[in-house]
N, C-alpha and C. Protein backbone atom coordinates (compact mmCIF):
# COMPACT_ATOMS: atom_id res chain seq x y z
N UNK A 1 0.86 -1.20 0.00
CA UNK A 1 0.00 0.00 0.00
C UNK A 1 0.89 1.24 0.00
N UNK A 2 1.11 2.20 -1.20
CA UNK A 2 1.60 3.20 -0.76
C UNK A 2 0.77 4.26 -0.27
N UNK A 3 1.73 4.72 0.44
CA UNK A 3 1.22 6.20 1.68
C UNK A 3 0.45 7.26 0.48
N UNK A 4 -0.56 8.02 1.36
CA UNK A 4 -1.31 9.26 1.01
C UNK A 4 -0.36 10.20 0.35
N UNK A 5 -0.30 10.62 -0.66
CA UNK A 5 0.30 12.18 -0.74
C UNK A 5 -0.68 13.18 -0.92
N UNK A 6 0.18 14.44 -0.10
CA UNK A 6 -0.27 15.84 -0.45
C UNK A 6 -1.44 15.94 -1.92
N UNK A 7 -2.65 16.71 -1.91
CA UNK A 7 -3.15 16.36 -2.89
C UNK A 7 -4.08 14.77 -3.18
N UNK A 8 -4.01 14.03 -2.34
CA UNK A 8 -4.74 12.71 -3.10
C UNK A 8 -5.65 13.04 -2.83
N UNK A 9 -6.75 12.09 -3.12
CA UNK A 9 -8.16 12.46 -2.30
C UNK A 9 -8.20 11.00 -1.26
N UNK A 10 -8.92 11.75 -0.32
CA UNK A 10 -8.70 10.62 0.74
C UNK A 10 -9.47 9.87 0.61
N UNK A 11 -9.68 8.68 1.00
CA UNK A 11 -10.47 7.46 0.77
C UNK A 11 -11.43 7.74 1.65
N UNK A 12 -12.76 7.03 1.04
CA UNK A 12 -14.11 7.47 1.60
C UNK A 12 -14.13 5.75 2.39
N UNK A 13 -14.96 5.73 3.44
CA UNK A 13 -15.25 4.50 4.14
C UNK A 13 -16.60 4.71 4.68
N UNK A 14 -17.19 3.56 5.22
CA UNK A 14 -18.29 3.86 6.85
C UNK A 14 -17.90 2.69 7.55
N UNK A 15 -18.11 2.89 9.11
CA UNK A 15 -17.59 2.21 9.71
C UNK A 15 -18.36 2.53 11.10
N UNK A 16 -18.05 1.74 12.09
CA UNK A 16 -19.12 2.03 13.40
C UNK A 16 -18.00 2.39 14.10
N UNK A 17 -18.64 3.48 14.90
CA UNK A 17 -17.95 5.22 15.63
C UNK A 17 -18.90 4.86 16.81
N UNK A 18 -18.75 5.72 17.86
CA UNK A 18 -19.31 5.92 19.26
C UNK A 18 -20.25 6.39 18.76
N UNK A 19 -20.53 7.18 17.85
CA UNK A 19 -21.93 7.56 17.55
C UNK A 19 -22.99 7.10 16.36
N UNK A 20 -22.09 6.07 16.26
CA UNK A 20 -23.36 5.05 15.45
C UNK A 20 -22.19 5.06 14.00
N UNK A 21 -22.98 4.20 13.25
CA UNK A 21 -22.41 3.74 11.82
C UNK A 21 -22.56 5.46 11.10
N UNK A 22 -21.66 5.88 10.29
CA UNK A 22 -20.67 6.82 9.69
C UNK A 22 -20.05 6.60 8.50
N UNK A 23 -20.99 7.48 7.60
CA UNK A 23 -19.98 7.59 6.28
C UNK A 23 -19.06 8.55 6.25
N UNK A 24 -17.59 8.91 5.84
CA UNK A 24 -16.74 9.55 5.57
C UNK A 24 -17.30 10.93 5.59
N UNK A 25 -17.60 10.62 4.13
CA UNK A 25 -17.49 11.93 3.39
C UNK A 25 -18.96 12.93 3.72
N UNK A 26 -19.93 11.39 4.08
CA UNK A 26 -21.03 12.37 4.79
C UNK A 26 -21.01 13.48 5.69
N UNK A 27 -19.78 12.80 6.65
CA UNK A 27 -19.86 13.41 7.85
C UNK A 27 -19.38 14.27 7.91
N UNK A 28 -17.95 14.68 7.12
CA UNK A 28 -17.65 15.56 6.75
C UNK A 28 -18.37 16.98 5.65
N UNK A 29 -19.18 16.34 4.55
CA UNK A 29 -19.99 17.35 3.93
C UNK A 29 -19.27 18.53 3.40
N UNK A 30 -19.46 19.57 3.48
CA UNK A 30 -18.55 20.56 3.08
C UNK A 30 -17.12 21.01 4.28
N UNK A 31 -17.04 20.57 5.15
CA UNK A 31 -16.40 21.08 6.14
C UNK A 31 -15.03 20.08 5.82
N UNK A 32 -13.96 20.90 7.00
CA UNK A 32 -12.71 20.13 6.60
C UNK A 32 -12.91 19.42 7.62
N UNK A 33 -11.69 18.06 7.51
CA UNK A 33 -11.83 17.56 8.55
C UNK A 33 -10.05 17.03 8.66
N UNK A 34 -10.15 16.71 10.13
CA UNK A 34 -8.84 15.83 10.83
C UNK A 34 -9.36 14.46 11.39
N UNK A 35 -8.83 13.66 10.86
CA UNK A 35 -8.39 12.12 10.81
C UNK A 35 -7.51 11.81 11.54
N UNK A 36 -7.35 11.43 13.18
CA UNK A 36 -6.34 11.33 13.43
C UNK A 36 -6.25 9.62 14.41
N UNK A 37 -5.25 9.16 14.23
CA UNK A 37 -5.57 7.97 14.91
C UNK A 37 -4.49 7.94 16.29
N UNK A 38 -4.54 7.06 16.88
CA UNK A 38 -4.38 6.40 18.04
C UNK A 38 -3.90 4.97 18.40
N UNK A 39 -2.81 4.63 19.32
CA UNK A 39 -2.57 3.20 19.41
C UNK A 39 -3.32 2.77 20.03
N UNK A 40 -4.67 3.25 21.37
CA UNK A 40 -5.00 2.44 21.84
C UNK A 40 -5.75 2.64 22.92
N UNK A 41 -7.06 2.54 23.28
CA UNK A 41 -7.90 2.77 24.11
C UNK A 41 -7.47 3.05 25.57
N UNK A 42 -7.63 3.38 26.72
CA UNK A 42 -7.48 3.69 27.83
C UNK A 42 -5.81 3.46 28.19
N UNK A 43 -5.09 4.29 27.51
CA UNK A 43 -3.45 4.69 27.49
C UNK A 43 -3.63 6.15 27.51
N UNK A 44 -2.12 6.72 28.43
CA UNK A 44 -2.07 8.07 29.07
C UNK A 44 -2.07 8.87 28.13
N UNK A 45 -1.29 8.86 27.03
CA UNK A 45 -0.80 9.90 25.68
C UNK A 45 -2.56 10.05 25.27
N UNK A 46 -2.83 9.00 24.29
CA UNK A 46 -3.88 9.14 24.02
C UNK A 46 -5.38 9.75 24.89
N UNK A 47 -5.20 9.66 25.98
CA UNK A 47 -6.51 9.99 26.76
C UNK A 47 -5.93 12.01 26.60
N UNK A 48 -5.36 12.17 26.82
CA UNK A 48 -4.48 13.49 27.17
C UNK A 48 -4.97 14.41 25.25
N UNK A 49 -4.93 13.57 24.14
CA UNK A 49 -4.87 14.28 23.06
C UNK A 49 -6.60 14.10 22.88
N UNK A 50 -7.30 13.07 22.84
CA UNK A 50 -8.60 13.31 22.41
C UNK A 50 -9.43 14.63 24.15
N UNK A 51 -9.11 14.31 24.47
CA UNK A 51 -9.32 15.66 25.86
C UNK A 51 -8.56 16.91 25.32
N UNK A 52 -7.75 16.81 24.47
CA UNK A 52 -7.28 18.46 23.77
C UNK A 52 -8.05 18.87 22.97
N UNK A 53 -8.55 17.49 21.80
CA UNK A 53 -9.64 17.88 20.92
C UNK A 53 -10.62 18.24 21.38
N UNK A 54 -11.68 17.49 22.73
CA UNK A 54 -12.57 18.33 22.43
C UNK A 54 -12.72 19.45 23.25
N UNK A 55 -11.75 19.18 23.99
CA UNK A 55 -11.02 21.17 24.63
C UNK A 55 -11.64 22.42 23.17
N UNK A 56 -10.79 21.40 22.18
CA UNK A 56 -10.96 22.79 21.26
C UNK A 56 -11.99 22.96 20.22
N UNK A 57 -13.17 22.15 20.81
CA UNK A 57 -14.44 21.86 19.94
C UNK A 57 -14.76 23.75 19.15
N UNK A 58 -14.59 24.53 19.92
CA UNK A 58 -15.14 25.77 19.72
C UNK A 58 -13.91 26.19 18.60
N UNK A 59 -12.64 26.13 18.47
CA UNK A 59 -11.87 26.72 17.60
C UNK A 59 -11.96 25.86 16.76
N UNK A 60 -12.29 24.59 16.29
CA UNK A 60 -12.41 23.60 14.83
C UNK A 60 -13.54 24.20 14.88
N UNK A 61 -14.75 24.73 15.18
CA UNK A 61 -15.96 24.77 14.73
C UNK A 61 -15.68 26.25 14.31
N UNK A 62 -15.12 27.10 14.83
CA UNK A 62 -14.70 28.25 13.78
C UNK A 62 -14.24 28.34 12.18
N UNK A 63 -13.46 27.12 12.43
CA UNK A 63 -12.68 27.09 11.13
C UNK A 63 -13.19 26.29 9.94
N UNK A 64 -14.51 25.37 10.85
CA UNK A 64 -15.79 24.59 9.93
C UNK A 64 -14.52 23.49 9.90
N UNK A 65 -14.67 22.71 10.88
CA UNK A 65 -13.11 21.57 10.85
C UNK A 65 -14.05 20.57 11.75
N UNK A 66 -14.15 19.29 11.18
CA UNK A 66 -14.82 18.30 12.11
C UNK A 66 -13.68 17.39 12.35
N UNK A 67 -13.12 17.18 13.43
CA UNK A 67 -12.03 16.05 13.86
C UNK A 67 -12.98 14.67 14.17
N UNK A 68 -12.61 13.74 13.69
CA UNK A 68 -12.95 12.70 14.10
C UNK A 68 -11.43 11.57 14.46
N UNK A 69 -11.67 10.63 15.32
CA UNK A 69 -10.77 9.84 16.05
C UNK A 69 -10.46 8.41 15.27
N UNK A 70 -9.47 7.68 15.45
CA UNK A 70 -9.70 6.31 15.00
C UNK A 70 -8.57 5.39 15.60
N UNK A 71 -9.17 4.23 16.43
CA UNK A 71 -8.19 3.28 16.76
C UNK A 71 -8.46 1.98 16.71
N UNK A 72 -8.00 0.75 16.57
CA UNK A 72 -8.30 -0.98 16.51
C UNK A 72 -9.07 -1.37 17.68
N UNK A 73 -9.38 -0.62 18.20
CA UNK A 73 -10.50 -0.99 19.03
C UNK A 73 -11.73 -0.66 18.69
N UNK A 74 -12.69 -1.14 19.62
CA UNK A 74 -14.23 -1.56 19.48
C UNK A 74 -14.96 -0.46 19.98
N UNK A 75 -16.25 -0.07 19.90
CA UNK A 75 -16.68 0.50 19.57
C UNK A 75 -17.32 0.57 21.64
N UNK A 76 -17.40 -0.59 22.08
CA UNK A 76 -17.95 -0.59 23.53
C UNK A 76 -16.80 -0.05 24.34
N UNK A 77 -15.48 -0.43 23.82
CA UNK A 77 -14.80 -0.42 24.55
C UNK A 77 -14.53 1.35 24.54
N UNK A 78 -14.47 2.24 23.08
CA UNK A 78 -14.59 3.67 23.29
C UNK A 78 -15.37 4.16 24.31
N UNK A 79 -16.44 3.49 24.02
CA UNK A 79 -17.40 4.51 24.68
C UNK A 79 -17.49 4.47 26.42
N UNK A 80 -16.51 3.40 26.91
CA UNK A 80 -15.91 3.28 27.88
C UNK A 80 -15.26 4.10 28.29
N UNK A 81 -13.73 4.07 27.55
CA UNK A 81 -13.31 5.29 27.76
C UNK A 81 -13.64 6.48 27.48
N UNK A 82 -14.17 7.50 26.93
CA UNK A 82 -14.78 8.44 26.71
C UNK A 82 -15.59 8.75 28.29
N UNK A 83 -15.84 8.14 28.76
CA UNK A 83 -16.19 8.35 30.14
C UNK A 83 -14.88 9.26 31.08
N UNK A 84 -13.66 7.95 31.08
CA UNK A 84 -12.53 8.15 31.63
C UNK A 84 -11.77 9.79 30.98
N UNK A 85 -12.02 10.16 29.45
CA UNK A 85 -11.46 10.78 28.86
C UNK A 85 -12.10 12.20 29.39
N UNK A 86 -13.50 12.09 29.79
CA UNK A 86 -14.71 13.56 30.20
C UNK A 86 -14.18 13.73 31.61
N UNK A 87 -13.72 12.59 32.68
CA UNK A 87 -13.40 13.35 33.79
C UNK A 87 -12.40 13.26 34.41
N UNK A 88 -11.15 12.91 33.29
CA UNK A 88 -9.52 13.24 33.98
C UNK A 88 -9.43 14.83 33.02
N UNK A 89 -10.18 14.62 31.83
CA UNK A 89 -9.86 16.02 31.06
C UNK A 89 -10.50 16.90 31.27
N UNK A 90 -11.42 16.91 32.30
CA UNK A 90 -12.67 17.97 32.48
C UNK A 90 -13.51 18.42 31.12
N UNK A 91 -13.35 17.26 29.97
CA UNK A 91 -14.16 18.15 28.63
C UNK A 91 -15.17 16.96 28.42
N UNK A 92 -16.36 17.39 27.05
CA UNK A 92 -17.23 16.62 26.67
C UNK A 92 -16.88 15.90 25.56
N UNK A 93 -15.94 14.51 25.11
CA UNK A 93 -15.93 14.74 24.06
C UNK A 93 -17.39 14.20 23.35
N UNK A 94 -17.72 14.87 21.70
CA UNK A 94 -18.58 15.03 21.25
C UNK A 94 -18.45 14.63 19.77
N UNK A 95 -17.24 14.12 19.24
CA UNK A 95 -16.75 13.78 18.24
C UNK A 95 -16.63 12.22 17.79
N UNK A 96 -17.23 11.57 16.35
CA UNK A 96 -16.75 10.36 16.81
C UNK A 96 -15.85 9.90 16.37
N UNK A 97 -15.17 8.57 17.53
CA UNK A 97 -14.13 7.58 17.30
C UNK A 97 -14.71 6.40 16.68
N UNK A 98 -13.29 5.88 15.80
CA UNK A 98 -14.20 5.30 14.86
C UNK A 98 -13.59 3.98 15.64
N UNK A 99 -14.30 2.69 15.71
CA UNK A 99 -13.95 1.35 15.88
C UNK A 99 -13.30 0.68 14.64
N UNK A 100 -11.65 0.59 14.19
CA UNK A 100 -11.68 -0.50 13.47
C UNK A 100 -11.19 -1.73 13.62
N UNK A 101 -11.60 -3.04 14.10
CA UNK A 101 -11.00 -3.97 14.94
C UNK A 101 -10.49 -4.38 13.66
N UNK A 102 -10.91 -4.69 12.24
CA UNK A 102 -10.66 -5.32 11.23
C UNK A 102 -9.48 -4.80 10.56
N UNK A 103 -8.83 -3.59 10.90
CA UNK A 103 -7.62 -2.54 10.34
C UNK A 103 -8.34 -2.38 9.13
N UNK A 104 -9.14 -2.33 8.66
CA UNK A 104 -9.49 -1.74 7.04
C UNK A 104 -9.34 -0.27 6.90
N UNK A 105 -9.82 0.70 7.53
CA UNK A 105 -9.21 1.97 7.55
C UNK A 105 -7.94 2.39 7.53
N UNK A 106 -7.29 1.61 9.06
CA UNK A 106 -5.90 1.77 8.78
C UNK A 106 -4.82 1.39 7.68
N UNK A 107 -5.53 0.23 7.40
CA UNK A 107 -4.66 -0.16 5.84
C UNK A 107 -4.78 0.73 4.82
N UNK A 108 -6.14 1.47 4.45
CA UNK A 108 -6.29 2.38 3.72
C UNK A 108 -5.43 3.66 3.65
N UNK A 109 -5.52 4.55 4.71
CA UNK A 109 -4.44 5.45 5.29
C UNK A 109 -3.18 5.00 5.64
N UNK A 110 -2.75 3.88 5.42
CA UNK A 110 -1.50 3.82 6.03
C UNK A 110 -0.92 3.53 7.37
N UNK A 111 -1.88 3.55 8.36
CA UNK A 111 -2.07 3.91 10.02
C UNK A 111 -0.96 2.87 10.25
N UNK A 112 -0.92 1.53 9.89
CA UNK A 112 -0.03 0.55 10.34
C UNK A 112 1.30 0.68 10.28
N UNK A 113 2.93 0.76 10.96
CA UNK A 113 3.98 0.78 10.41
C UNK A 113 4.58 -0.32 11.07
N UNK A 114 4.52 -1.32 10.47
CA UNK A 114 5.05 -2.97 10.88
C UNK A 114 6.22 -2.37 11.44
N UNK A 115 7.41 -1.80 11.63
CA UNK A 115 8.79 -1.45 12.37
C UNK A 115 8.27 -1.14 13.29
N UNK A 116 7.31 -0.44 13.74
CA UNK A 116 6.79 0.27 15.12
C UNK A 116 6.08 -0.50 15.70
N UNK A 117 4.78 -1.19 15.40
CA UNK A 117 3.75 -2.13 15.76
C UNK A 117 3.32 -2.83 14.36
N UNK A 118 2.84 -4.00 14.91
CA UNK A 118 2.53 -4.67 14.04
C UNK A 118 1.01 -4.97 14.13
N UNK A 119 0.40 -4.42 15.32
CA UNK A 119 -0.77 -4.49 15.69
C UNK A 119 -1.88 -3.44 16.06
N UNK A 120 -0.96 -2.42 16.24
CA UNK A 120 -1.85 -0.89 16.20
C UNK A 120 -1.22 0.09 15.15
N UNK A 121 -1.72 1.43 15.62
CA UNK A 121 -1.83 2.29 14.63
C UNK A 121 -1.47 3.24 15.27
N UNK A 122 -0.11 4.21 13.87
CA UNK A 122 0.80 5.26 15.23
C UNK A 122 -0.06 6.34 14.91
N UNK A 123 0.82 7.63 15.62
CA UNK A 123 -0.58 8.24 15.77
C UNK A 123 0.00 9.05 14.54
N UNK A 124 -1.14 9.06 13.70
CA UNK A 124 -1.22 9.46 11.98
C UNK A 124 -2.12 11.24 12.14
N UNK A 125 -1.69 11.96 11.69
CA UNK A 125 -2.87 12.83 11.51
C UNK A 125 -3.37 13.14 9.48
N UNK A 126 -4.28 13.34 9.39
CA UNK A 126 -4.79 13.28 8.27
C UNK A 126 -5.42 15.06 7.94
N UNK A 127 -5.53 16.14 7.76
CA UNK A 127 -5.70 17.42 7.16
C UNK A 127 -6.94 17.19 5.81
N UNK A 128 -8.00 16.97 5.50
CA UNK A 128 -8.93 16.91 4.79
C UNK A 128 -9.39 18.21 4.17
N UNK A 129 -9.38 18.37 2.91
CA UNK A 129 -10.24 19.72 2.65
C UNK A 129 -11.85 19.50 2.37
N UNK A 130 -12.42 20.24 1.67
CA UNK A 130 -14.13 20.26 1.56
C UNK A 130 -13.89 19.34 0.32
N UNK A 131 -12.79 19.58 -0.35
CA UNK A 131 -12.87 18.45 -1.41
C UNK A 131 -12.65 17.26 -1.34
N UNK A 132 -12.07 16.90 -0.34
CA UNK A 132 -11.58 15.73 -0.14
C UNK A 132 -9.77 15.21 -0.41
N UNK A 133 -9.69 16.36 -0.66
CA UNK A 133 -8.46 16.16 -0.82
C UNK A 133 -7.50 16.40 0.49
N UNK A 134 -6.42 15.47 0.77
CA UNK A 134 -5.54 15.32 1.58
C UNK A 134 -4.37 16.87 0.84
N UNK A 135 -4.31 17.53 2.50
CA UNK A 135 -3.96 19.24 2.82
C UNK A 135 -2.59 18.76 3.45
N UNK A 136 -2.62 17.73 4.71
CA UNK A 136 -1.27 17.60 5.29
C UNK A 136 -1.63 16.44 6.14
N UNK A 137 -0.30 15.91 6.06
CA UNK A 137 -0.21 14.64 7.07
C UNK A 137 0.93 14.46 7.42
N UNK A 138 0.91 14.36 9.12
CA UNK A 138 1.44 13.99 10.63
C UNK A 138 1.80 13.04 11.18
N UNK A 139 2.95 12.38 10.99
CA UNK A 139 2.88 10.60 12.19
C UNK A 139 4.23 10.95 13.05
N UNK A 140 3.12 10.90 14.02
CA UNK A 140 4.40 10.83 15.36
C UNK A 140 4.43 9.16 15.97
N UNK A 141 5.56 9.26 16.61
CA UNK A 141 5.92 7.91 17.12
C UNK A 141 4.78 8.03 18.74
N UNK A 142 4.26 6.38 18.80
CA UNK A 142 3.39 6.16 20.12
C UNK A 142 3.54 7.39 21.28
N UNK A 143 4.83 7.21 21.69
CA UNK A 143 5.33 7.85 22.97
C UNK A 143 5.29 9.41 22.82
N UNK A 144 4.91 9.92 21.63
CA UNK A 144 4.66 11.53 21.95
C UNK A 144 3.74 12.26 21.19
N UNK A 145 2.81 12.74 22.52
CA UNK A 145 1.59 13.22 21.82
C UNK A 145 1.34 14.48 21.24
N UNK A 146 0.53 14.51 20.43
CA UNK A 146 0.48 15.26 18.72
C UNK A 146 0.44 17.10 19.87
N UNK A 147 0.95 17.76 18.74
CA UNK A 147 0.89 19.36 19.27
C UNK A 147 -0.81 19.82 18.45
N UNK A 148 -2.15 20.00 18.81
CA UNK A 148 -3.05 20.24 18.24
C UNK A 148 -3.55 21.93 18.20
N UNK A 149 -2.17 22.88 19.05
CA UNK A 149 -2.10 24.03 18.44
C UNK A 149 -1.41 23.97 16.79
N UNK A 150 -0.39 23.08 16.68
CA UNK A 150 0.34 23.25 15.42
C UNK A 150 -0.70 23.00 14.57
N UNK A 151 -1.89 21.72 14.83
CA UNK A 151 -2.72 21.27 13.97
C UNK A 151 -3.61 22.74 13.83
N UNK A 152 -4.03 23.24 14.52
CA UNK A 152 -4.93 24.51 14.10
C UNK A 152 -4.13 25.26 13.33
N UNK A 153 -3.20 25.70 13.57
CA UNK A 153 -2.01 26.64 13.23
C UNK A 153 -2.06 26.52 11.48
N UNK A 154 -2.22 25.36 11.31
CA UNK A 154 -1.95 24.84 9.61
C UNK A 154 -3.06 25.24 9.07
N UNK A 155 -4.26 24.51 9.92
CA UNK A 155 -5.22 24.82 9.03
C UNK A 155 -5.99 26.35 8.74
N UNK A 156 -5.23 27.08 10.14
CA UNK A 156 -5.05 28.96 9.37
C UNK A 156 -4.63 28.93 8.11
N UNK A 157 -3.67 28.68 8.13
CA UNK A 157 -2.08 28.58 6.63
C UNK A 157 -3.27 28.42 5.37
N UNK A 158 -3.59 27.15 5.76
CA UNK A 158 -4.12 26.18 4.32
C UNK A 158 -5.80 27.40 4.40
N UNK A 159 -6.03 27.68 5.00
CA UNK A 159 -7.42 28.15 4.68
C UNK A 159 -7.10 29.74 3.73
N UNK A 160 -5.94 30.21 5.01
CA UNK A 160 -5.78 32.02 4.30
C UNK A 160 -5.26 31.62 2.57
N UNK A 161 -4.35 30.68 2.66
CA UNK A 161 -3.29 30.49 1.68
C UNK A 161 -4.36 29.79 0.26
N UNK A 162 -5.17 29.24 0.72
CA UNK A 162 -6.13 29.09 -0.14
C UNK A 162 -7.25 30.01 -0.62
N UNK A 163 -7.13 30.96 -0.29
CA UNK A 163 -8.35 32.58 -0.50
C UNK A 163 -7.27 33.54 -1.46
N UNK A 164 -6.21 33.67 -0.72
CA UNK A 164 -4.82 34.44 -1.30
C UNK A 164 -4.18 33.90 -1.61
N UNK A 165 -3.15 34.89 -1.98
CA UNK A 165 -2.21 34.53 -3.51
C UNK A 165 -0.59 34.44 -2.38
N UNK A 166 -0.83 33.94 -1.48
CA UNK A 166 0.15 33.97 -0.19
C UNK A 166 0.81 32.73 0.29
N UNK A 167 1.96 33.03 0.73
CA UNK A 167 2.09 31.89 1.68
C UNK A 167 2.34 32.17 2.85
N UNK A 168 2.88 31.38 4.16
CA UNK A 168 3.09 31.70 5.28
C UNK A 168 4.54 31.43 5.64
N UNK A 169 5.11 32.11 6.60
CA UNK A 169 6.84 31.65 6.73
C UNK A 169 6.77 30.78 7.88
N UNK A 170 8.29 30.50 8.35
CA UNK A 170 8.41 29.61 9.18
C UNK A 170 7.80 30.18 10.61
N UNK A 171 6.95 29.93 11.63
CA UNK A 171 6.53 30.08 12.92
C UNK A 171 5.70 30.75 12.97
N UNK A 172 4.84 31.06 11.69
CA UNK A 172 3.68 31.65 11.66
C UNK A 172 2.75 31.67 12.21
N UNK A 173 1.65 32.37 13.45
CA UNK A 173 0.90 32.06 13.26
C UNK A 173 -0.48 33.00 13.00
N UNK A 174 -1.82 33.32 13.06
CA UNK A 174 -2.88 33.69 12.83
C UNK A 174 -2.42 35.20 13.35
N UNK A 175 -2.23 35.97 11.99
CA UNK A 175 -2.26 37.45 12.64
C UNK A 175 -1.00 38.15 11.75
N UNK A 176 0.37 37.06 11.93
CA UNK A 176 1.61 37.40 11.74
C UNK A 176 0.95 37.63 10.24
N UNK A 177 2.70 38.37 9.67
CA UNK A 177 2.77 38.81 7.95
C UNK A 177 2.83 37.15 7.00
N UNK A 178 2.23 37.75 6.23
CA UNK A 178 2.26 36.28 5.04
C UNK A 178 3.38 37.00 3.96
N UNK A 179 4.09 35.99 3.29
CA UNK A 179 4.82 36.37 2.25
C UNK A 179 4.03 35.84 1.00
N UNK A 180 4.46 36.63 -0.20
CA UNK A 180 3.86 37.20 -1.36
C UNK A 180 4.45 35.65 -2.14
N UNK A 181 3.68 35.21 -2.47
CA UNK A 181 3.89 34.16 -4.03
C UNK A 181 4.73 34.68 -4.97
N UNK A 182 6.38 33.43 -5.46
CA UNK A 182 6.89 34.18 -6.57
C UNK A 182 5.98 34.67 -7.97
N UNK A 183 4.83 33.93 -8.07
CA UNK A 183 4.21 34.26 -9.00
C UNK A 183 3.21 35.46 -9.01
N UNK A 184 3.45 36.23 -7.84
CA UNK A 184 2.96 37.15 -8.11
C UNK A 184 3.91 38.52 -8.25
N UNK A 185 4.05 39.17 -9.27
CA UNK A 185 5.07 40.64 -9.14
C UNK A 185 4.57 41.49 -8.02
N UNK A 186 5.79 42.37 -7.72
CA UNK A 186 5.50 43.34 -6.87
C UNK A 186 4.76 44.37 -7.00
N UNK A 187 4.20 44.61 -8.19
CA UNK A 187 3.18 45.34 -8.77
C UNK A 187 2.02 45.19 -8.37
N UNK A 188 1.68 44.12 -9.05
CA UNK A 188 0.52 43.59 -8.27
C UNK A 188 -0.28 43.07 -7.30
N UNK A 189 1.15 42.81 -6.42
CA UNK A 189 1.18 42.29 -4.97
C UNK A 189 0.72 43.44 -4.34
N UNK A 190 1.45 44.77 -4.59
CA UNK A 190 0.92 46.66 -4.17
C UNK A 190 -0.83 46.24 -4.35
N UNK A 191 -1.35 46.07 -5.61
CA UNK A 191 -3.05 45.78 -6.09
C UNK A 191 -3.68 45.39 -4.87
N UNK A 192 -2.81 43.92 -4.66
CA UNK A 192 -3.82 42.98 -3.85
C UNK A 192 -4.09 43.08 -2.20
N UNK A 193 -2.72 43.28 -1.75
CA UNK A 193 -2.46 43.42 -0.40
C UNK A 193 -1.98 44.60 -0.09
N UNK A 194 -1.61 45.95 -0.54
CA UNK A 194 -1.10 47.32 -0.21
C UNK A 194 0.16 47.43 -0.12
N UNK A 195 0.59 47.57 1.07
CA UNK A 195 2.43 47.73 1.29
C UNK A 195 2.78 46.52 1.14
N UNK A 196 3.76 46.44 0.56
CA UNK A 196 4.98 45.21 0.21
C UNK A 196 5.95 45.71 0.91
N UNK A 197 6.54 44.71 1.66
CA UNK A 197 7.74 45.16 2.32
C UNK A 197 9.08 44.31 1.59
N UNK A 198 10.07 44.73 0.90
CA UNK A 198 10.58 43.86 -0.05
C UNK A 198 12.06 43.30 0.46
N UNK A 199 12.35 42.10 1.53
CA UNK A 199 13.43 42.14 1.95
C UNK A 199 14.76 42.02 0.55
N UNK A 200 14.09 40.71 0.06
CA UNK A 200 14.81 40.39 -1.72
C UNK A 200 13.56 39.88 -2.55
N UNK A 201 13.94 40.28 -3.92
CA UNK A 201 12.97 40.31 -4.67
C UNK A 201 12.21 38.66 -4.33
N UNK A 202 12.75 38.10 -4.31
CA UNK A 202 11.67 36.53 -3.98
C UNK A 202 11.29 36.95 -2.46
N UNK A 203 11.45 37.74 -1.65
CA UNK A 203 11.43 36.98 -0.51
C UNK A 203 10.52 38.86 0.34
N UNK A 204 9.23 38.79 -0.25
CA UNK A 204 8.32 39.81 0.55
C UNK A 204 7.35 39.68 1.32
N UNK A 205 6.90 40.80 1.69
CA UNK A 205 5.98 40.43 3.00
C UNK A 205 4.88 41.37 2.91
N UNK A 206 3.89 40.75 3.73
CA UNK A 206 2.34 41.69 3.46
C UNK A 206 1.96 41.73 4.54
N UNK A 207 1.09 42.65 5.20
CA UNK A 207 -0.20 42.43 6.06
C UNK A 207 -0.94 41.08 5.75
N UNK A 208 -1.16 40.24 7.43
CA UNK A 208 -2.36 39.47 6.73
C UNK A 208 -3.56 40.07 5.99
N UNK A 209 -4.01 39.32 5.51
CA UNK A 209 -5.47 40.25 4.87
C UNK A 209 -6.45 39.29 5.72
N UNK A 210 -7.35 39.81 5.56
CA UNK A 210 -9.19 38.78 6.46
C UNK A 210 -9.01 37.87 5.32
N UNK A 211 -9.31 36.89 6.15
CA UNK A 211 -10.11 35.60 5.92
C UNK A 211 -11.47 35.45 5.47
């Protein structure tokens, strides 16, 4: 199976989630979404990152971003934890995890890396647009859990960077200057965004503009 690239479109599935049987692309609809998986039901890392997500139910719902969860476990056994996950994290989560005991998802995405486990799934993140197309993808090793400011952080990038003719520099985040596309001249860059600040001709800078 080769891995997702930048650009593919992600594979559509349904599968049974804590909140009942789930099509993909339904659930998603026009909104983006994050795909992110997990080695494994009632483990410390993992309880700690789905309690970040739905910490940040209110900033994905700004950005029209539905996260959904996924690990080789069962579907009783989530909804087990999800108990444990609402009152060490003090949050609701409200999102669903998907059950795949059969790995068919994970084989699809890639989730499996026989060198690491041969039986779970590391933790993968997946970046979805309204099209379906795969924006960015994340695999950290078991033992360290995902940064889900960086995950918002991107999907600023990919949302502004997709309206404008922009990109973003290194440590960017929501607010800072975007730099100007070589394909756009400095002429017209003046048109679109006002002051250009021109350190070298490839390499300028703008006001963000609104979203």
């Amino acid at each position: 199976m080769m891995s997702l690239r930048l650009g593919d479109i992600a594979p559509d599935f349904t599968a049974e989630t804590s909140l009942g049987t789930l099509n993909f692309y339904d659930y998603l609809g026009n909104s983006w979404g994050v795909l992110f998986s997990h080695p494994a039901d009632f483990t410390p890392v993992c309880t700690t990152e789905l309690g970040k997500t739905a910490a940040l139910k209110e900033e994905f719902a700004k950005r029209n971003v539905k996260p959904i969860a996924i690990s080789v476990d069962g579907v009783e056994s989530h909804n087990q934890w999800i108990g444990d996950i609402n009152e060490t994290q003090d949050v609701s989560v409200q999102f669903p995890i998907i059950a795949d005991e059969e790995k068919h998802i994970a084989g699809l995405y890639d989730m499996i890396h026989p060198n690491s486990s041969e039986t779970v799934t590391v933790r993968s993140v997946f970046i979805v647009d309204p099209a379906k197309k795969v924006r960015l993808t994340l695999t950290y090793p078991a033992s360290t859990g995902r940064n889900f400011n960086e995950i918002i952080r991107v999907i600023d990038s990919l949302q502004l960077t997709d309206q404008h003719k922009l990109a973003t520099p290194a440590n960017w985040i929501n607010g800072d200057d975007c730099i100007v596309t070589p394909a756009v001249d400095t002429t017209k860059a003046k048109e679109l965004f006002g002051d250009v600040k021109e350190v070298k001709p490839y390499l300028r800078y703008v006001k963000q503009p609104n979203v």
